[in-house]
Protein backbone atom coordinates (compact mmCIF):
# COMPACT_ATOMS: atom_id res chain seq x y z
CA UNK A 1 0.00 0.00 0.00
CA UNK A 2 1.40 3.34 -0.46
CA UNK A 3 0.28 5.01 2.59
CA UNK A 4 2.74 2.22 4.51
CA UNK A 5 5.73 2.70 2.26
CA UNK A 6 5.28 6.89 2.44
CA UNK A 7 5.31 6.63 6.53
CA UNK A 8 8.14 4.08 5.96
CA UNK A 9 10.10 6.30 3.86
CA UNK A 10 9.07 9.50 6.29
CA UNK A 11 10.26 7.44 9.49
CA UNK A 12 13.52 6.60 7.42
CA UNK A 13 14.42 10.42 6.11
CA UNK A 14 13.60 11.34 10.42
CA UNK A 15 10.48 13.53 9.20
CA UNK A 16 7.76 13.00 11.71
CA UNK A 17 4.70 14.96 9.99
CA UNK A 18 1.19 15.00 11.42
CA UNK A 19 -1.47 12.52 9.34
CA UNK A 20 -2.99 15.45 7.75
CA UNK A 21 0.10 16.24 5.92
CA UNK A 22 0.28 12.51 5.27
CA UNK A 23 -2.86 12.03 3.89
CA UNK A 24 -2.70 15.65 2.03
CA UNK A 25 1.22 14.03 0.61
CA UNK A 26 -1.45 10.88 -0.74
CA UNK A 27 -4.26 12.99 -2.23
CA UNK A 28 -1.65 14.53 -4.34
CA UNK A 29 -0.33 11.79 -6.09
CA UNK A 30 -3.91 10.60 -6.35
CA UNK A 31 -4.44 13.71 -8.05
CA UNK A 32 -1.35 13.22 -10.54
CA UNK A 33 -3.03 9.99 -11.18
CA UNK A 34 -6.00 10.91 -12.39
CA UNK A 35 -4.57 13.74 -14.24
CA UNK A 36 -1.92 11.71 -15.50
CA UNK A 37 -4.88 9.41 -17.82
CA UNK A 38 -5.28 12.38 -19.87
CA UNK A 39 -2.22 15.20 -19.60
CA UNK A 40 0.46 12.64 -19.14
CA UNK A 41 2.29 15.20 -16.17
CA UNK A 42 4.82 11.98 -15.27
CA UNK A 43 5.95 8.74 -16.80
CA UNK A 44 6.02 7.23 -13.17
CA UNK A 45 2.19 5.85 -12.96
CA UNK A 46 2.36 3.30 -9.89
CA UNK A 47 1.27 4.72 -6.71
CA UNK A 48 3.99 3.51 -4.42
CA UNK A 49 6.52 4.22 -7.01
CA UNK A 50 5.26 7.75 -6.68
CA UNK A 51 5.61 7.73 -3.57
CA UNK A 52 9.64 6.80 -3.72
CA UNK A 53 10.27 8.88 -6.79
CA UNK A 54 7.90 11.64 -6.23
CA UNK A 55 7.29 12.47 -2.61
CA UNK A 56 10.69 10.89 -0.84
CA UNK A 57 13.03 12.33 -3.48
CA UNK A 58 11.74 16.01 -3.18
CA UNK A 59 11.44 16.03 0.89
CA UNK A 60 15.33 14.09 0.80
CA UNK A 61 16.54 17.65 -0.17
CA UNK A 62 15.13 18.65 3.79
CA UNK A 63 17.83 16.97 4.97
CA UNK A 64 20.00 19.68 3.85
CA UNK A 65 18.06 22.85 3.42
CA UNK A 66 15.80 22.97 6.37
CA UNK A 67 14.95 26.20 8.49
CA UNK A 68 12.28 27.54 10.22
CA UNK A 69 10.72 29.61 7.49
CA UNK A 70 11.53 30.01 3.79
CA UNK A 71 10.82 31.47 0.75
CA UNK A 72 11.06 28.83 -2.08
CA UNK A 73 10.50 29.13 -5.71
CA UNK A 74 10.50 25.60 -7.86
CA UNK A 75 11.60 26.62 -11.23
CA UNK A 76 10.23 24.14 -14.44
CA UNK A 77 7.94 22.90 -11.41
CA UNK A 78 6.15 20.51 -14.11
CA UNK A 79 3.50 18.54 -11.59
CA UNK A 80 4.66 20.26 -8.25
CA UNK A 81 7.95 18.41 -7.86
CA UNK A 82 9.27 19.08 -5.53
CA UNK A 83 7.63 22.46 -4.45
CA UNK A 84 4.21 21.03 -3.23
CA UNK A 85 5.63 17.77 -1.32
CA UNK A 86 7.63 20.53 0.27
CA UNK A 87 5.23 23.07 1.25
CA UNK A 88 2.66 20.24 2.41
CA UNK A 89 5.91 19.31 5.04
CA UNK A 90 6.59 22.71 5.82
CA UNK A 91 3.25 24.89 5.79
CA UNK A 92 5.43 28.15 7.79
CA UNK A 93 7.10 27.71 4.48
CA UNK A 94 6.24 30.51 1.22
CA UNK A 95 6.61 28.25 -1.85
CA UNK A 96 6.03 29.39 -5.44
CA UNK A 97 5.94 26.62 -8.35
CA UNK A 98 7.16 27.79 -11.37
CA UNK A 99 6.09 26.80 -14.46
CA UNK A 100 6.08 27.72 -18.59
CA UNK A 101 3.34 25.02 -19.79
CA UNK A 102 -0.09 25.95 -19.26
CA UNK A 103 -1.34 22.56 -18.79
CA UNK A 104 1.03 21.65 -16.31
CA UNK A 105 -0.16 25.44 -14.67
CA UNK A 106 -3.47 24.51 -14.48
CA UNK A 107 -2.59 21.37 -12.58
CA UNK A 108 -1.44 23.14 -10.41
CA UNK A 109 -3.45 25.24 -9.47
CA UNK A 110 -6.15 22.21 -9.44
CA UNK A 111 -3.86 21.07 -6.96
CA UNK A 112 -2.94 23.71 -4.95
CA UNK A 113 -6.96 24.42 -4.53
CA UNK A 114 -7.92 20.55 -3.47
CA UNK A 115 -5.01 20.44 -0.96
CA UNK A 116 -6.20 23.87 0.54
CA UNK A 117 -2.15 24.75 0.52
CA UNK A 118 -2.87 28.10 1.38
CA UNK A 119 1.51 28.70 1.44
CA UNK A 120 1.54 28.19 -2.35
CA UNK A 121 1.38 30.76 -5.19
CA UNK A 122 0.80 29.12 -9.00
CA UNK A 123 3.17 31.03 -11.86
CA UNK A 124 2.49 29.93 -15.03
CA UNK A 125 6.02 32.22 -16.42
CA UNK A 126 9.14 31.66 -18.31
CA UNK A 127 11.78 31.43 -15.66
CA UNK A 128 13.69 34.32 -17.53
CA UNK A 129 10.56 36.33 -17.60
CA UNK A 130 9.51 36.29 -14.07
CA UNK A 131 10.44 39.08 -12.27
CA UNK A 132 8.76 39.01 -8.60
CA UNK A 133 8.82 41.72 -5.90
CA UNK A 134 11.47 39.87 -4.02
CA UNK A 135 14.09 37.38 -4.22
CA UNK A 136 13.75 34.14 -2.85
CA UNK A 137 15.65 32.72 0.41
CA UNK A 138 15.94 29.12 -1.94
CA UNK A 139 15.61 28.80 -5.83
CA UNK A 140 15.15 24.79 -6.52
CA UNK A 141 14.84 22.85 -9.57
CA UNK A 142 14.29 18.99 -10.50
CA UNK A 143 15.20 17.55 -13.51
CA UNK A 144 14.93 21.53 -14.82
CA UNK A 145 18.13 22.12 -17.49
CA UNK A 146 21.62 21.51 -17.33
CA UNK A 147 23.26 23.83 -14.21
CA UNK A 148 24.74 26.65 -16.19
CA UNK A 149 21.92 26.98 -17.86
CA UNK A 150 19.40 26.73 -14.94
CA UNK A 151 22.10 29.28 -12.68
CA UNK A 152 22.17 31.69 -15.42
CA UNK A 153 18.27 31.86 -16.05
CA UNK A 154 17.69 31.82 -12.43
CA UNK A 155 20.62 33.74 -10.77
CA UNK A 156 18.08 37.08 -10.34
CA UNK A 157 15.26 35.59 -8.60
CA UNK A 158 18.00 34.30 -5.76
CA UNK A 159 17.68 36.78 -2.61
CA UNK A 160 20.65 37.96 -0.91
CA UNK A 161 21.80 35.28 1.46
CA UNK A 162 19.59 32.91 -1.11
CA UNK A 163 20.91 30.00 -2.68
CA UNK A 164 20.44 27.93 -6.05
CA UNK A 165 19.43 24.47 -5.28
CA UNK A 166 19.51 21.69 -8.22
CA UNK A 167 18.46 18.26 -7.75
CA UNK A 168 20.54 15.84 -9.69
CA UNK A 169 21.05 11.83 -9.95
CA UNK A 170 24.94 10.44 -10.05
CA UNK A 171 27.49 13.29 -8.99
CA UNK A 172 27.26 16.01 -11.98
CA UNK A 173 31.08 16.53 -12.31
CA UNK A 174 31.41 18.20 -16.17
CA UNK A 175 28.22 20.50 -15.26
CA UNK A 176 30.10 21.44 -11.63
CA UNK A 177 32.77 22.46 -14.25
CA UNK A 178 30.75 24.20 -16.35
CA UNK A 179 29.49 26.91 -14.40
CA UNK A 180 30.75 30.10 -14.26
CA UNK A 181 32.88 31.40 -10.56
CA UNK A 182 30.92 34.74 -10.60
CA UNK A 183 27.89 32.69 -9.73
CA UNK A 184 29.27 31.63 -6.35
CA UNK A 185 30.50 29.23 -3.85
CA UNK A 186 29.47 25.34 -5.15
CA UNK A 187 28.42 22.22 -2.71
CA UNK A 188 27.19 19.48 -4.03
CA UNK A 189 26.03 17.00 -1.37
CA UNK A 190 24.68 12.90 -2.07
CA UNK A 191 21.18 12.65 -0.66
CA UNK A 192 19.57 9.49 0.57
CA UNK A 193 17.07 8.31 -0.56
CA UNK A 194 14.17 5.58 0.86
CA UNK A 195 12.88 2.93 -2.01
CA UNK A 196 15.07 4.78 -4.68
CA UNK A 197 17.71 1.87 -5.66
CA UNK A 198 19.71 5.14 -7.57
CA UNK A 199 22.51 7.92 -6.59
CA UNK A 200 20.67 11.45 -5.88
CA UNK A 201 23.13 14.45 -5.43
CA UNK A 202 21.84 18.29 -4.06
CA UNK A 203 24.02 21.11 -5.90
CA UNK A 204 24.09 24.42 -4.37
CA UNK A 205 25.09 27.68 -5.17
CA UNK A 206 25.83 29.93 -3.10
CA UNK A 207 26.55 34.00 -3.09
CA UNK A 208 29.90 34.43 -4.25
């Protein structure tokens, strides 16, 4: 079942989250599910294999950016991944998904309004094109671009003190090399994690 393997997984990556988040983390990949039949948002389609790939691997990355309270943008945010896993764990969080396709947007949204996730704001923007009041504490992206492509088209929504966080699967050496010094300070950290039988690596860029 996948509401045992998500509290698994939870217990496993030391996040102890009330059941409404739980059950609010398994209404949403209900939700891709259904909207999956028709829009094709993933090419995962099992439910507990969502649960591994979707909803473990985007709350892994708390075990290296977690805080009190954050603003978080999720650029290319295609079905909410991982912006709304995230701001379902961490509701003192401000989380914006990010996202070009208007499809994918309306999904969203959809979401965002059947979860009640009253911390997330819907963009439906070109990454280069969105140009928000204020920077964001993190700037995340899964499976977005290459990194010197996804720095340089995000670099100007980071916030001072912000960083530039990029999910990635075996240790990303020639893109490490790639990017330019002027964009800061580079960490790239290997993230575990539960039911994924695959290397998962957290790069992030720092102020310089």
């Amino acid at each position: 079942m996948p509401d045992l393997t998500l509290d698994a997984g939870l217990s496993a990556l030391g996040l102890d989250l009330p059941a409404t988040a739980r059950q609010s983390l398994l209404d949403y990949i209900t939700l891709i599910g259904k909207w999956n039949q028709v829009h094709n948002l993933t090419a995962i389609r099992e439910p507990a294999k969502m649960v591994t790939h979707h909803l473990l691997d985007s709350l892994a990355v708390l075990q290296r950016i977690d805080a009190p309270e954050q603003r978080l943008l999720d650029v290319g945010s295609g079905a909410g991944l991982p912006g709304i896993p995230l701001a379902i764990a961490r509701p003192q969080w401000a989380v914006t998904v990010l996202d070009s396709n208007h499809k994918k947007g309306v999904f969203l949204q959809q979401a965002v309004a059947a979860l009640g996730l009253r911390n997330v704001q819907v963009v439906v923007e070109r990454v280069e094109a969105f140009r928000p009041a204020a920077g964001f504490d993190i700037v995340i992206s899964r499976a977005f671009s290459d990194l010197a492509e996804f720095a340089e088209l995000a670099k100007h929504l980071r916030a001072p003190g912000g960083a530039l966080l990029a999910m990635k699967g075996v240790y990303p050496y020639e893109e490490v090399l790639q990017l330019s010094p002027e964009l800061g300070t580079v960490e790239v950290s290997r993230l575990t994690v539960p039911g994924v039988d695959a290397e998962r690596h957290l790069v992030r860029i720092g102020e310089a």
